[in-house]
PDB file of N, CA and C in Angstrom:
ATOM      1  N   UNK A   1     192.231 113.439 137.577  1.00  0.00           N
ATOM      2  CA  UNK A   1     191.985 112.070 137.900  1.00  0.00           C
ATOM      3  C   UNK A   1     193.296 111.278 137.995  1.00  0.00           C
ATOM      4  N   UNK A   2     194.341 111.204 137.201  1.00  0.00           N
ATOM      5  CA  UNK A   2     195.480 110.657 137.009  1.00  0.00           C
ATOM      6  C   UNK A   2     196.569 111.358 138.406  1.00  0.00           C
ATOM      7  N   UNK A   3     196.188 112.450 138.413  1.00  0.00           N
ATOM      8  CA  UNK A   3     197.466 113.123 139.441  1.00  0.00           C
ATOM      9  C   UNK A   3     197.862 114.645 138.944  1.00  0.00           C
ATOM     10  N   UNK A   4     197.704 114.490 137.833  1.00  0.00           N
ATOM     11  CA  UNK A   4     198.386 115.262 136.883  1.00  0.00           C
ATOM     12  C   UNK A   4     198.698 117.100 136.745  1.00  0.00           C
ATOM     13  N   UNK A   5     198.937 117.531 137.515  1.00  0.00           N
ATOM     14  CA  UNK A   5     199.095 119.455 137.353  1.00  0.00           C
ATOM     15  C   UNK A   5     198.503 119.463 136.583  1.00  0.00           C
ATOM     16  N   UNK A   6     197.149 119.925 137.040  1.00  0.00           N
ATOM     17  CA  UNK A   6     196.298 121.130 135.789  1.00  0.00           C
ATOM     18  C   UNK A   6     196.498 122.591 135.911  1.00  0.00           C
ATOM     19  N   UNK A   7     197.123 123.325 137.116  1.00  0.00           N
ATOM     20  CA  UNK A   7     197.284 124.579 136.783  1.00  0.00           C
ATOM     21  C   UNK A   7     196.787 125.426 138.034  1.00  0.00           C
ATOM     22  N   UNK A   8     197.103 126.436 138.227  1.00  0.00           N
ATOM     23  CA  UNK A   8     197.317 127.431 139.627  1.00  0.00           C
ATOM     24  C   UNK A   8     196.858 128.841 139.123  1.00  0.00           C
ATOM     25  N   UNK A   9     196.024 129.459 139.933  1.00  0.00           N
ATOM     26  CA  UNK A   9     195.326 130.956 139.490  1.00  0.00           C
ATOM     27  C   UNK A   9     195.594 131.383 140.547  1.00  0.00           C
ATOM     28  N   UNK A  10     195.992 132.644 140.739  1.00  0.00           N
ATOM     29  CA  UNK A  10     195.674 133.638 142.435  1.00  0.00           C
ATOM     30  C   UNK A  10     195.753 134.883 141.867  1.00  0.00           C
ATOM     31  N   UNK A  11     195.660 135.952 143.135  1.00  0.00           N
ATOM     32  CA  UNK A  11     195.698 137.448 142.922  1.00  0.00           C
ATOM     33  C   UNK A  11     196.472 137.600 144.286  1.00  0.00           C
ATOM     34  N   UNK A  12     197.857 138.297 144.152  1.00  0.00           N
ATOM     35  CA  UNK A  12     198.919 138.951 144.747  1.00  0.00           C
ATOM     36  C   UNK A  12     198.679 139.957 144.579  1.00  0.00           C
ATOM     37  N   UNK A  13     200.066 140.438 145.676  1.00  0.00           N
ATOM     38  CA  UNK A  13     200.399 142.228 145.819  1.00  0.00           C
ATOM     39  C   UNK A  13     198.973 142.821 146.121  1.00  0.00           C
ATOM     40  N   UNK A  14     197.977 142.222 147.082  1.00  0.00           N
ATOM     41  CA  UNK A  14     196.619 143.113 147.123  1.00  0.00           C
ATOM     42  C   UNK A  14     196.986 144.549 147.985  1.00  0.00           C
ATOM     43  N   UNK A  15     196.429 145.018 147.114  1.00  0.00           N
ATOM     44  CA  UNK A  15     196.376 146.885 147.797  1.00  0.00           C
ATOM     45  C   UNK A  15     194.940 147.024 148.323  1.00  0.00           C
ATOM     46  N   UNK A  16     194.280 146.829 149.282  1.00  0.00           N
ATOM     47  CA  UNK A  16     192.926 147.626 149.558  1.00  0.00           C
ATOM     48  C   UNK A  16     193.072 149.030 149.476  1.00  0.00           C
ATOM     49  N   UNK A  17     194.261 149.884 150.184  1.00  0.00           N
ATOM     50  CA  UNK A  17     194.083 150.824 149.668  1.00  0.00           C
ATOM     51  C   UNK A  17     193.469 151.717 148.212  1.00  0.00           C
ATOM     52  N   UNK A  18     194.065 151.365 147.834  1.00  0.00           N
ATOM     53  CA  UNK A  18     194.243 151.239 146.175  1.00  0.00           C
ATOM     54  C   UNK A  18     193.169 150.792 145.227  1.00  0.00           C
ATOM     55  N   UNK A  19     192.468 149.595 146.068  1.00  0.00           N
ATOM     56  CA  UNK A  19     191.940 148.606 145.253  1.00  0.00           C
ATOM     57  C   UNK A  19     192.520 148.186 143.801  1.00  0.00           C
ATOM     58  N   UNK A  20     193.804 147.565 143.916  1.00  0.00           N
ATOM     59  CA  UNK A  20     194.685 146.902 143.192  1.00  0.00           C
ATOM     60  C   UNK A  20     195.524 145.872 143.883  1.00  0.00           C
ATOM     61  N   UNK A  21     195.394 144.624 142.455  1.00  0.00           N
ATOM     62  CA  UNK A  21     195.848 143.765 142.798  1.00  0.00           C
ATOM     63  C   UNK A  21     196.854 143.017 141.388  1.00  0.00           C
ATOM     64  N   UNK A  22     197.424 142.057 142.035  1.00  0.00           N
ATOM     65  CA  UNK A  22     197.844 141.264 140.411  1.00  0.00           C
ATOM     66  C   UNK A  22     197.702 139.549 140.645  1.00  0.00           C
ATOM     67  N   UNK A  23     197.239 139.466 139.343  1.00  0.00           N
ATOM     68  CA  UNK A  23     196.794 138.018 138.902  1.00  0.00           C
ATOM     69  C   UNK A  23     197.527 137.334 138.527  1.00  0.00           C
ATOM     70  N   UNK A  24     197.916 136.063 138.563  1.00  0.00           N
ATOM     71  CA  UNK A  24     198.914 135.304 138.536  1.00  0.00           C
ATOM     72  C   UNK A  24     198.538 134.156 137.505  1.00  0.00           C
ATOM     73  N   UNK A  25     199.168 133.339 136.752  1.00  0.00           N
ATOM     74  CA  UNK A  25     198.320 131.954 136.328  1.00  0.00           C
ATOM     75  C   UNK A  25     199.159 130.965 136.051  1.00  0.00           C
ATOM     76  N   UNK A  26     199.210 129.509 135.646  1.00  0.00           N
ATOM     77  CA  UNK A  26     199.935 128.532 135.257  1.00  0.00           C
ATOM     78  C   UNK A  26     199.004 127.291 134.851  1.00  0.00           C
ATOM     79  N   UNK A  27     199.577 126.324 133.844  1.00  0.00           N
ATOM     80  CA  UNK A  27     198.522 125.448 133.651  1.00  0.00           C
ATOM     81  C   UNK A  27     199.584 124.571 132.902  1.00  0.00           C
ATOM     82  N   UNK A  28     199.548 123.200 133.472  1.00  0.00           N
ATOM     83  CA  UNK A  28     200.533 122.475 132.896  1.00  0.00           C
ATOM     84  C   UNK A  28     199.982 122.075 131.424  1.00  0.00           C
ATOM     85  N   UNK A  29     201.111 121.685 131.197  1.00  0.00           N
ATOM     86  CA  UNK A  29     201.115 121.465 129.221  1.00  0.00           C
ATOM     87  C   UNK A  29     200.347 120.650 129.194  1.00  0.00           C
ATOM     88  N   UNK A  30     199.476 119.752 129.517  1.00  0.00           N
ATOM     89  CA  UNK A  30     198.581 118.988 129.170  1.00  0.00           C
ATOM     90  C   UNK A  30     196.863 119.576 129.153  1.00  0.00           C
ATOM     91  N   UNK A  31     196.830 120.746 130.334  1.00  0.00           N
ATOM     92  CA  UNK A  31     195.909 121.544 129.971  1.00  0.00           C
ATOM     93  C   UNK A  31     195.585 122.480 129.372  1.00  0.00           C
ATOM     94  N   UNK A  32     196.735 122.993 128.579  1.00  0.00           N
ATOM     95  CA  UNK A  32     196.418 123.911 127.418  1.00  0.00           C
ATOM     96  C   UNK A  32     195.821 124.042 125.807  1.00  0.00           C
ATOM     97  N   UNK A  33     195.026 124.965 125.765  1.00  0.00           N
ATOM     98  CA  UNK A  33     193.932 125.040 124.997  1.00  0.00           C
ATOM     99  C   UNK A  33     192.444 124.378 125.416  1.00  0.00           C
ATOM    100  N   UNK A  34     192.462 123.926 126.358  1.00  0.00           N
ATOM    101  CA  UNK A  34     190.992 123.186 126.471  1.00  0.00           C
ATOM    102  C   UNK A  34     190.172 124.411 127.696  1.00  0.00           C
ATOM    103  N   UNK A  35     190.627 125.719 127.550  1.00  0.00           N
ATOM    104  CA  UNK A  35     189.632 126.322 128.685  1.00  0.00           C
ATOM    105  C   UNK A  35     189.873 126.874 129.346  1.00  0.00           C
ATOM    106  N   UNK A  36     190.540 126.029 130.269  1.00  0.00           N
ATOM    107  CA  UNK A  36     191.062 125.751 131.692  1.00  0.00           C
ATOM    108  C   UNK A  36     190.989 127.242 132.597  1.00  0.00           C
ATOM    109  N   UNK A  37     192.668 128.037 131.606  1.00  0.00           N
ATOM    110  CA  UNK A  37     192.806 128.801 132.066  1.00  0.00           C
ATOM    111  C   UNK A  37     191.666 130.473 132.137  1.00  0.00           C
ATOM    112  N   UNK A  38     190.863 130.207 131.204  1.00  0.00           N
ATOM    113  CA  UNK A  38     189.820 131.359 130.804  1.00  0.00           C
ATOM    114  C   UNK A  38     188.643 131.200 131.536  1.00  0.00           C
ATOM    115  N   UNK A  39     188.702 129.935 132.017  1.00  0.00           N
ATOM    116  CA  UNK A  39     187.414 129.652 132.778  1.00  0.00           C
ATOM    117  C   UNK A  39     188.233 130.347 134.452  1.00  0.00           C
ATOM    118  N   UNK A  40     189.394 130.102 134.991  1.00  0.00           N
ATOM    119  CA  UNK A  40     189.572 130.014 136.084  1.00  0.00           C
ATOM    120  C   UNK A  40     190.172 131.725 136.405  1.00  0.00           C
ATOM    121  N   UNK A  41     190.458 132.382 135.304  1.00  0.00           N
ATOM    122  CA  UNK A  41     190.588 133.948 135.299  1.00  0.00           C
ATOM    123  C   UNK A  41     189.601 134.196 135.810  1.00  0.00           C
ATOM    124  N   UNK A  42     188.392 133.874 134.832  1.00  0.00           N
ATOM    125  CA  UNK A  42     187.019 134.532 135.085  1.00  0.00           C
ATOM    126  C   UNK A  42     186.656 134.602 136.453  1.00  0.00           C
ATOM    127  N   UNK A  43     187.028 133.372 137.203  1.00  0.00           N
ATOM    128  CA  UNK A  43     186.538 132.944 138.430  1.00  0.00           C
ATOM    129  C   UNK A  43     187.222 134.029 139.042  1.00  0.00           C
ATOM    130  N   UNK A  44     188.551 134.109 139.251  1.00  0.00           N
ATOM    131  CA  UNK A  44     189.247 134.880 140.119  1.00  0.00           C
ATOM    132  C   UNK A  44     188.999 136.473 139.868  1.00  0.00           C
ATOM    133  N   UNK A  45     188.821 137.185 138.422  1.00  0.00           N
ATOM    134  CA  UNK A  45     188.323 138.384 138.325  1.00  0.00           C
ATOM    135  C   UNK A  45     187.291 138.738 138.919  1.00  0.00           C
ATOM    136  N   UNK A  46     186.833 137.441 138.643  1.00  0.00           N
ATOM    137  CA  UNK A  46     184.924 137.995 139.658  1.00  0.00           C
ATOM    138  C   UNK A  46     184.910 138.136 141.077  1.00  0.00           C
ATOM    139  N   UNK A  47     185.669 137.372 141.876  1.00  0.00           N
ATOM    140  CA  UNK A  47     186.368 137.612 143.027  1.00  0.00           C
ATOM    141  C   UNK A  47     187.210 138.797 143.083  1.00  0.00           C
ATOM    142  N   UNK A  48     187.850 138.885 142.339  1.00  0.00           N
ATOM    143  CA  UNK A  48     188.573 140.095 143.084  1.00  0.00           C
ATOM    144  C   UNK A  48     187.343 141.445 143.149  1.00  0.00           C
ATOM    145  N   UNK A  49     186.626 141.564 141.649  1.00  0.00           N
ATOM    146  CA  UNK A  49     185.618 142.261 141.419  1.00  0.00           C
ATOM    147  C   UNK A  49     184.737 142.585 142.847  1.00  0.00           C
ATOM    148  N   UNK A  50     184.147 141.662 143.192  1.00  0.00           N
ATOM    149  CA  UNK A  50     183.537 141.514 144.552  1.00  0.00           C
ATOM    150  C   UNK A  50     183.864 141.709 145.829  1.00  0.00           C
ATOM    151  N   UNK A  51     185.460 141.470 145.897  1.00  0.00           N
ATOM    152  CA  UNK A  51     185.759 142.030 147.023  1.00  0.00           C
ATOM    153  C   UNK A  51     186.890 143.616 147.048  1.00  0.00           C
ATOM    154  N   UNK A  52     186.116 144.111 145.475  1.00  0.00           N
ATOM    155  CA  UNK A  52     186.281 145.603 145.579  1.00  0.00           C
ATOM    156  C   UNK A  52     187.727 146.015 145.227  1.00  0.00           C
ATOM    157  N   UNK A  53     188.161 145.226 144.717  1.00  0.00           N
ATOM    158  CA  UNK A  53     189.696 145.327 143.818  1.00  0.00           C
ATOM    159  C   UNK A  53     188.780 146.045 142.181  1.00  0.00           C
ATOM    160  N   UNK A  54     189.897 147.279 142.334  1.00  0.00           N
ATOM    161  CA  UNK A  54     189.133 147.700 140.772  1.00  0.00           C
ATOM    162  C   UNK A  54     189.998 148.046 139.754  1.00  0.00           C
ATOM    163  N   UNK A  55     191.748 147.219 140.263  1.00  0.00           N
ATOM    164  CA  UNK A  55     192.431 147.243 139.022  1.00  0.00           C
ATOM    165  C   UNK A  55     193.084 146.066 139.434  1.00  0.00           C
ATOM    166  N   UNK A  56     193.507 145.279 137.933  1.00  0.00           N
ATOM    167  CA  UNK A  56     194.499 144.282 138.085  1.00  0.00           C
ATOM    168  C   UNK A  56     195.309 144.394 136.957  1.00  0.00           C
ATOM    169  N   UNK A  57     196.665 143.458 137.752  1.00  0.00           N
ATOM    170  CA  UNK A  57     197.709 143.530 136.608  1.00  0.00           C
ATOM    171  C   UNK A  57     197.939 142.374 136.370  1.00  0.00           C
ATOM    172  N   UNK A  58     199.041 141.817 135.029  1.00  0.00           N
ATOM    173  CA  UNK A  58     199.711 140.377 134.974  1.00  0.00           C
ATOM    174  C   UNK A  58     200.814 140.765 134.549  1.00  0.00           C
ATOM    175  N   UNK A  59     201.672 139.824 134.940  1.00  0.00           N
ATOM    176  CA  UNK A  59     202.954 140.316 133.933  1.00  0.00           C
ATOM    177  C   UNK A  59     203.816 139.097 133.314  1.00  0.00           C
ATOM    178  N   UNK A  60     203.054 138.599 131.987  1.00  0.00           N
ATOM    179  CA  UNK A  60     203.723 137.475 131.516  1.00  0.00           C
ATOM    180  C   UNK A  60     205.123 137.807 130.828  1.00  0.00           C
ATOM    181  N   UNK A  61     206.118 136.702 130.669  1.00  0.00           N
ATOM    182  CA  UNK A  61     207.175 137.045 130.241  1.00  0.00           C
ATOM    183  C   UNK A  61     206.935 136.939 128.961  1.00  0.00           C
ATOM    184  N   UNK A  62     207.562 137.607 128.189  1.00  0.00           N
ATOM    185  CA  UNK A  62     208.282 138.401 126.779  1.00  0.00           C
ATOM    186  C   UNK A  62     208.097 136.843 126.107  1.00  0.00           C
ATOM    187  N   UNK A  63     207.062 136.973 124.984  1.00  0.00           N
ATOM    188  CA  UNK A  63     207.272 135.836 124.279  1.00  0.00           C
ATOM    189  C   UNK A  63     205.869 134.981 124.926  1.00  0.00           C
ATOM    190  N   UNK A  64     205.559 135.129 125.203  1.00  0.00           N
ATOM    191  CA  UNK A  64     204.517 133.690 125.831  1.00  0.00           C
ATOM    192  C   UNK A  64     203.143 134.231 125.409  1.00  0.00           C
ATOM    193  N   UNK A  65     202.675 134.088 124.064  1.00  0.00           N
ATOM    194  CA  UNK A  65     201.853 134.267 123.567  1.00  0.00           C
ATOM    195  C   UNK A  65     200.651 133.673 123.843  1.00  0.00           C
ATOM    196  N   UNK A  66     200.741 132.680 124.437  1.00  0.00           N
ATOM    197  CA  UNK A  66     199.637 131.911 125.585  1.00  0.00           C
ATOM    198  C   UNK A  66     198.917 133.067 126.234  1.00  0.00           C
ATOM    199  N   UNK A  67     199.605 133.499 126.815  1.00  0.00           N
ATOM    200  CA  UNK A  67     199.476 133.929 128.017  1.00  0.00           C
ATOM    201  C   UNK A  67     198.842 135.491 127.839  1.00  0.00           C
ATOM    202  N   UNK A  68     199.493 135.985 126.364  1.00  0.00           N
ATOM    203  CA  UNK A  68     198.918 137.476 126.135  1.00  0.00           C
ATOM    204  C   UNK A  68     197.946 137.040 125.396  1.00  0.00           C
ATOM    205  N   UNK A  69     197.488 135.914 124.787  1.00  0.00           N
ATOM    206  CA  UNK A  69     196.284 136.275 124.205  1.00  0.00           C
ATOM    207  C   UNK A  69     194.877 135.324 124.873  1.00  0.00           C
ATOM    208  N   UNK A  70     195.169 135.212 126.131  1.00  0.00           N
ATOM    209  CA  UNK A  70     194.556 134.890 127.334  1.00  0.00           C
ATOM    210  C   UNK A  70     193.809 136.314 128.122  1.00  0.00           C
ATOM    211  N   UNK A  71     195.039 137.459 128.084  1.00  0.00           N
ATOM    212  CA  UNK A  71     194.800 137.990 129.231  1.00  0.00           C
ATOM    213  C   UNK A  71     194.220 139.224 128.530  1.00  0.00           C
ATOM    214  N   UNK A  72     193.940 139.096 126.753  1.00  0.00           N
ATOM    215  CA  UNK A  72     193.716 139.840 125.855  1.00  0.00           C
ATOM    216  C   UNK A  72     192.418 139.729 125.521  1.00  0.00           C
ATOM    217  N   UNK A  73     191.950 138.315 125.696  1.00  0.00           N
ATOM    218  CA  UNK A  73     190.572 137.583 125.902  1.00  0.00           C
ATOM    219  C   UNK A  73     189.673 138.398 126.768  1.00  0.00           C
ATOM    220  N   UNK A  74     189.953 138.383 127.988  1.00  0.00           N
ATOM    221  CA  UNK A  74     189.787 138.873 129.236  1.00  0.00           C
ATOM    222  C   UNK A  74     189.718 140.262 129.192  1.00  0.00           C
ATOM    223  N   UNK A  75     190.300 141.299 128.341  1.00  0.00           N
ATOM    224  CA  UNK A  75     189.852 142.206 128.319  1.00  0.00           C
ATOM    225  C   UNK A  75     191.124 143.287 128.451  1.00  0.00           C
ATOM    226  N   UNK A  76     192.251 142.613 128.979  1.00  0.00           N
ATOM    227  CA  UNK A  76     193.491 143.149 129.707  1.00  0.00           C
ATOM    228  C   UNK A  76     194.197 144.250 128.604  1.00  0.00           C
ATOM    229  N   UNK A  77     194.892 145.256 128.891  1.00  0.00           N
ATOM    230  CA  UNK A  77     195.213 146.098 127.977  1.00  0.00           C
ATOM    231  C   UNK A  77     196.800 145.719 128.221  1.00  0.00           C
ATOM    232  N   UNK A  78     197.951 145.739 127.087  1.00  0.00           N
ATOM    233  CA  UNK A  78     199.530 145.957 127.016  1.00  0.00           C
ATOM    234  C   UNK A  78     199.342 147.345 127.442  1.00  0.00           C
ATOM    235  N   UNK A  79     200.020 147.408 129.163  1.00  0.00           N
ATOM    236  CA  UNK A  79     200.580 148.975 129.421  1.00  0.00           C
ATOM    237  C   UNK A  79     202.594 149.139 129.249  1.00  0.00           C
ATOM    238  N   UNK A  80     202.839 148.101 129.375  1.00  0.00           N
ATOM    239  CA  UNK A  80     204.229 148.546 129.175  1.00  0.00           C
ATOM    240  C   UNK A  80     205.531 147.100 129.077  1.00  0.00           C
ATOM    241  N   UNK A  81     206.642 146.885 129.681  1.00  0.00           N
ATOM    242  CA  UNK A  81     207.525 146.579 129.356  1.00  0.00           C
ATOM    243  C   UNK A  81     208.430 146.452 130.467  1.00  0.00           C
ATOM    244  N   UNK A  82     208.632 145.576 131.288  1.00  0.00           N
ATOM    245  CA  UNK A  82     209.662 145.517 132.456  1.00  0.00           C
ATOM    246  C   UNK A  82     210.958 144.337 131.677  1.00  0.00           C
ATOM    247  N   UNK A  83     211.901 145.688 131.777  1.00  0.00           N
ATOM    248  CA  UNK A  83     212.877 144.808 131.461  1.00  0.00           C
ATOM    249  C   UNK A  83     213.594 143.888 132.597  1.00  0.00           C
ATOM    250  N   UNK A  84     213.891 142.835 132.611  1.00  0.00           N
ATOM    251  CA  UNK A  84     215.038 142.224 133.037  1.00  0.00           C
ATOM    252  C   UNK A  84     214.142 141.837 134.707  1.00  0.00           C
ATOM    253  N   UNK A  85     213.014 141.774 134.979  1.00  0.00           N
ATOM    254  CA  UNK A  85     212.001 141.861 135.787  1.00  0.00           C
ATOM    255  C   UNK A  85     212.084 140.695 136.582  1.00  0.00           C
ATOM    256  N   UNK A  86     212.348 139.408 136.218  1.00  0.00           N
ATOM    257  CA  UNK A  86     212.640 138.289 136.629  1.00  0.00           C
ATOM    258  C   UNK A  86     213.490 137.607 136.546  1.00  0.00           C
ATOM    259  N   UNK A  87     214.330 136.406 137.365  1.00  0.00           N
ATOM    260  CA  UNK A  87     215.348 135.876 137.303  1.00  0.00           C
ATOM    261  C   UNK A  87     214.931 134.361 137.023  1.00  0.00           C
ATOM    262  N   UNK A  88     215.088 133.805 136.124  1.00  0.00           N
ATOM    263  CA  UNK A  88     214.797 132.585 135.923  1.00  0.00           C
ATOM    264  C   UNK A  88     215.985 131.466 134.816  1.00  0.00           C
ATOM    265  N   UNK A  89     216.532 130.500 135.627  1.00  0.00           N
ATOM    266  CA  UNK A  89     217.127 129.686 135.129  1.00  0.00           C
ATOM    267  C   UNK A  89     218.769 130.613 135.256  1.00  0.00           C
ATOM    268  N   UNK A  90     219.159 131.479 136.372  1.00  0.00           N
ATOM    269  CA  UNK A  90     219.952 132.314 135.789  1.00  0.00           C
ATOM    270  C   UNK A  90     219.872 133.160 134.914  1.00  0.00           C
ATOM    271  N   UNK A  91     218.936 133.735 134.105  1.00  0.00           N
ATOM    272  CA  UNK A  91     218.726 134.396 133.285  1.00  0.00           C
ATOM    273  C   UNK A  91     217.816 135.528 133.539  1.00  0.00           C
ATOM    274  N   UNK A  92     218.119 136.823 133.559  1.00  0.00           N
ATOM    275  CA  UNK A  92     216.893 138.220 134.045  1.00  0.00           C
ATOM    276  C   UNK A  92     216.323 137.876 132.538  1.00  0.00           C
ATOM    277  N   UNK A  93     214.957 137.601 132.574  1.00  0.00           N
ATOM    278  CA  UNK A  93     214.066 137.975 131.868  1.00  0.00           C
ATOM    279  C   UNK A  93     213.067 139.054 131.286  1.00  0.00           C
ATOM    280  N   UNK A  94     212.480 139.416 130.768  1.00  0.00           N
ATOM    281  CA  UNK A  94     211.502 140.690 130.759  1.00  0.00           C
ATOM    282  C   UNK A  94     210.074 140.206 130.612  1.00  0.00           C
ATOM    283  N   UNK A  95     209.367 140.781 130.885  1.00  0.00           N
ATOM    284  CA  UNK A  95     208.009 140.492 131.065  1.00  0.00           C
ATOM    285  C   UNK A  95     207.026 141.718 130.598  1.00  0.00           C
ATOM    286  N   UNK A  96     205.919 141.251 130.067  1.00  0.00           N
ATOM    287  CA  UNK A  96     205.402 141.858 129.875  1.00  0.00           C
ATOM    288  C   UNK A  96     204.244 142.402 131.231  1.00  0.00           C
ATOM    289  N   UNK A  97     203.734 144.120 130.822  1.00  0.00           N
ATOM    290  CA  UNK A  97     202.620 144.547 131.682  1.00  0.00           C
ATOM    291  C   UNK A  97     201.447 144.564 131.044  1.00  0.00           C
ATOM    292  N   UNK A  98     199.916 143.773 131.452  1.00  0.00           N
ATOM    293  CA  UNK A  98     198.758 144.113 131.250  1.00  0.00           C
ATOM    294  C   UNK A  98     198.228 144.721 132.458  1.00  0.00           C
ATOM    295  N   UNK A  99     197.150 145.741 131.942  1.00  0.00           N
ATOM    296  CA  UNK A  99     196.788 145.718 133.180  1.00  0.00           C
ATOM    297  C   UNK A  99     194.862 145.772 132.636  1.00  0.00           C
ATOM    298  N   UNK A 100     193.831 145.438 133.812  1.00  0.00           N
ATOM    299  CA  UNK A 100     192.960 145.649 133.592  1.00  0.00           C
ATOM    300  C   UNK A 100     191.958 146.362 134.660  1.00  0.00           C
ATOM    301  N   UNK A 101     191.087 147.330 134.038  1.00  0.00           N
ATOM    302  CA  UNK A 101     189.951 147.928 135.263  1.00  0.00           C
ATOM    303  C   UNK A 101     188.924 147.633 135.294  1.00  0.00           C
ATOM    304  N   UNK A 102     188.426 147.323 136.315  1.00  0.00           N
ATOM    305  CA  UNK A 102     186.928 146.428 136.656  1.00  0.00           C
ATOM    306  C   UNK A 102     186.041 147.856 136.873  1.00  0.00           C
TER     307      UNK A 102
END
């Protein structure tokens, strides 16, 4: 109502081959904890679900406990560990891998 960034969901890197994809998320600081983001996973899992994607990944960065115990909610398993995976602020970051099968 105000203007305000509540937050962005999608699914990248789609493989039909494969049926794999990866899920993406963000939700500005004013919408966190109220939902938001668990309601709008759901939405997009069920979509991908439906249009026959039968694995997904996320890969939050190292530390963002938001975000792993979101995607932990959801069902998502810790498969691994990308170091240095992203560049942000000048800085290679690491990120974490979930991945999940529908």
């Amino acid at each position: 109502q105000d203007g305000e960034f509540l937050g962005i969901c999608d699914l990248s890197d789609i493989d039909r081959w494969h049926k794999r994809a990866e899920v993406g998320f963000m939700l500005g600081r004013g919408a966190w904890g109220q939902g938001y983001g668990l309601e709008a996973m759901r939405a997009v899992i069920a979509h991908a679900a439906s249009s026959g994607i039968r694995r997904l990944t996320a890969r939050p960065h190292l530390g963002n406990r938001r975000s792993d115990t979101l995607l932990e909610k959801l069902g998502f398993k810790e498969e691994g560990l990308l170091r240095g995976h992203v560049l942000r602020d000048g800085d290679r970051r690491d990120c974490r891998l979930f991945g999940l099968l529908l």
